[in-house]
Protein backbone atom coordinates (compact mmCIF):
# COMPACT_ATOMS: atom_id res chain seq x y z
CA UNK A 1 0.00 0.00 0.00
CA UNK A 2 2.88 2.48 0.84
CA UNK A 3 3.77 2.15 -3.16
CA UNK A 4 0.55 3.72 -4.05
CA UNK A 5 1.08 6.29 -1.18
CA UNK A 6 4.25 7.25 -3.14
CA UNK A 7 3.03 7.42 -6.55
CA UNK A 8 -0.17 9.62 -5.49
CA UNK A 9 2.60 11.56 -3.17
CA UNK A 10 4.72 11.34 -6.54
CA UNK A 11 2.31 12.87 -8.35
CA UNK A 12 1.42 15.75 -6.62
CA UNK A 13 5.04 16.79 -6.05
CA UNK A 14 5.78 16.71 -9.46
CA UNK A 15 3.00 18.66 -10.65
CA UNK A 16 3.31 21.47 -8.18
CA UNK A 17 7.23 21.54 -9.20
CA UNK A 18 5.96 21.59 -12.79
CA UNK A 19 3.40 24.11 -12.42
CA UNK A 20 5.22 26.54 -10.24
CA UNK A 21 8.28 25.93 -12.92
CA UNK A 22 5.53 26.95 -15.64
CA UNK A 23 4.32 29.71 -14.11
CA UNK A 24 7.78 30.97 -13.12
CA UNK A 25 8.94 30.95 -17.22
CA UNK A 26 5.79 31.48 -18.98
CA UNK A 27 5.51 34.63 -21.56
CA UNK A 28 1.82 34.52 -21.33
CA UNK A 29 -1.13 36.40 -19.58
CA UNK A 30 -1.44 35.73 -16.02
CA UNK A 31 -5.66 35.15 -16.84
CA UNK A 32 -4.88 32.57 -20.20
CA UNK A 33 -2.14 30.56 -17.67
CA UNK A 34 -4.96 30.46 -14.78
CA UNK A 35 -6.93 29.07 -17.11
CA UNK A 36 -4.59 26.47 -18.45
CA UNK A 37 -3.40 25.48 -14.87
CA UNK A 38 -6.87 25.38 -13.38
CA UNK A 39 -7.47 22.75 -16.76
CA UNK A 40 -4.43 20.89 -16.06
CA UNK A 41 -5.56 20.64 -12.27
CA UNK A 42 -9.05 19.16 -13.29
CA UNK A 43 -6.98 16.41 -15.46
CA UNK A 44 -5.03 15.92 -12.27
CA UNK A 45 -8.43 15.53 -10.60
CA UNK A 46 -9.60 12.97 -13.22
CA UNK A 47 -6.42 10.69 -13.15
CA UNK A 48 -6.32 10.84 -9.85
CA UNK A 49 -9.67 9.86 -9.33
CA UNK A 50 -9.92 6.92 -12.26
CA UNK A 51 -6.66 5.83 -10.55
CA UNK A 52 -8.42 5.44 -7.23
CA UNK A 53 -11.20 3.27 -8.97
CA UNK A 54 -8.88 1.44 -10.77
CA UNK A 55 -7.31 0.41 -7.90
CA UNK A 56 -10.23 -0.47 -5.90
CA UNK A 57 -11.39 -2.59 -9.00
CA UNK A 58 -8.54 -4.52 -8.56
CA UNK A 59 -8.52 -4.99 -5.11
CA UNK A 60 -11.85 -6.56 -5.23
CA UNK A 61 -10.80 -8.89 -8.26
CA UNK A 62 -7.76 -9.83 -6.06
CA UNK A 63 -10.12 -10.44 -3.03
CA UNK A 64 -12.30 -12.62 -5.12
CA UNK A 65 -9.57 -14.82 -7.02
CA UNK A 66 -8.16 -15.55 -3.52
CA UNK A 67 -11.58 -16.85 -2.38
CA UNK A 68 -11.87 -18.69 -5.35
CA UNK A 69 -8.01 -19.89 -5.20
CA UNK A 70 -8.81 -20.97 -1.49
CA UNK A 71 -11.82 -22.98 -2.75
CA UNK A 72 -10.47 -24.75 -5.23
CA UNK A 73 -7.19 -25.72 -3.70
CA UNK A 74 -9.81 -27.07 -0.89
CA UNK A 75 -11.45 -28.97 -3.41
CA UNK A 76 -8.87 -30.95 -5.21
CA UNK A 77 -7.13 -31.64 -1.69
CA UNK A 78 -10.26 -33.35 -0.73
CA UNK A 79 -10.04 -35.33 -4.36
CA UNK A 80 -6.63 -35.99 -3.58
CA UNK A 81 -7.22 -37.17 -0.18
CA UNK A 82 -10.37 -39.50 -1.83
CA UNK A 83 -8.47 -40.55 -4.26
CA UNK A 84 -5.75 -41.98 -2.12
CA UNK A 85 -7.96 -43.67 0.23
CA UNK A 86 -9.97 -45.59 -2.66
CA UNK A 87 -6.19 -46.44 -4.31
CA UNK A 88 -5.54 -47.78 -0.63
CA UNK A 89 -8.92 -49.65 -0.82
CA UNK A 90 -8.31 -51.26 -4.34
CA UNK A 91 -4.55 -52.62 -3.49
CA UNK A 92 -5.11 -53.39 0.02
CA UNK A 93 -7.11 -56.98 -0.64
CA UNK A 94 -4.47 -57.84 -2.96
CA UNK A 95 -1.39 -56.87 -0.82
CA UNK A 96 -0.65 -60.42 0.24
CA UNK A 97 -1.23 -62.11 -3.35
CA UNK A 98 0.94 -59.74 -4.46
CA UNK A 99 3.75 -60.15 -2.18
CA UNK A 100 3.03 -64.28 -2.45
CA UNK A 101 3.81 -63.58 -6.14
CA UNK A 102 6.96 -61.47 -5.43
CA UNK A 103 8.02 -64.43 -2.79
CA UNK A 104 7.70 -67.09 -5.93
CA UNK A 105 9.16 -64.66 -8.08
CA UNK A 106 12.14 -64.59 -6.08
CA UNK A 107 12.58 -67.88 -5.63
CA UNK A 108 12.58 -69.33 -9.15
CA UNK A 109 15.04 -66.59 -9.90
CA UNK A 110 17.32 -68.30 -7.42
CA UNK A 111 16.04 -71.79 -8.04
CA UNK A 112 17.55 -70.85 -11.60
CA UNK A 113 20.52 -69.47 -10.55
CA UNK A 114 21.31 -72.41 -8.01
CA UNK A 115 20.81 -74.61 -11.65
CA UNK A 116 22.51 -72.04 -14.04
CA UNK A 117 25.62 -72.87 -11.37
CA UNK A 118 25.45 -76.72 -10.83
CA UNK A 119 25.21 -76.57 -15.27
């Protein structure tokens, strides 16, 4: 927030330097450069202004991504989290068949080996 503090602080320090700098050096009538530097105040006025909207806007998009963001990331956890226990539910009664099979696995491999020697 202090970065927008600067730029609005920005702003108005550089247009005072610029205006007192203008009137300071200009050649013309003191009622024609009133009327120029009450104009260029009112498109001050209006940027500062559609600035200020601008950044509300987007604070309120911001506020409602991050809702959203929360929501979602909420969501597929909970997936995840389903997911896993119904993986965990599928393998689970078919653990021990599959380590039976590892087990034989094993021990034809050696079986072989053990006859691959004595050969």
């Amino acid at each position: 927030m202090s970065r927008g503090k600067s730029l609005v602080l920005g702003l108005l320090v550089g247009s005072t330097v610029g205006a007192t700098v203008t009137l300071l050096s200009t050649p013309e009538s003191g009622s024609s450069m009133r009327g120029r530097v009450k104009d260029q105040g009112m498109e001050l006025k209006n940027l500062l202004v559609s600035l200020k909207e601008d950044g509300l806007k987007l604070k309120d998009q911001l506020r409602k991504t991050s809702k959203e963001g929360a929501v979602l990331i909420k969501e597929l956890t909970e997936e995840i989290k389903n997911s896993v226990v119904d993986w965990k539910e599928t393998v689970e009664p078919h653990q021990e068949s599959i380590y039976q099979s590892l087990e034989q696995i094993e021990t034809s491999i050696r079986d072989l080996e053990n006859k691959m020697k004595n050969q």
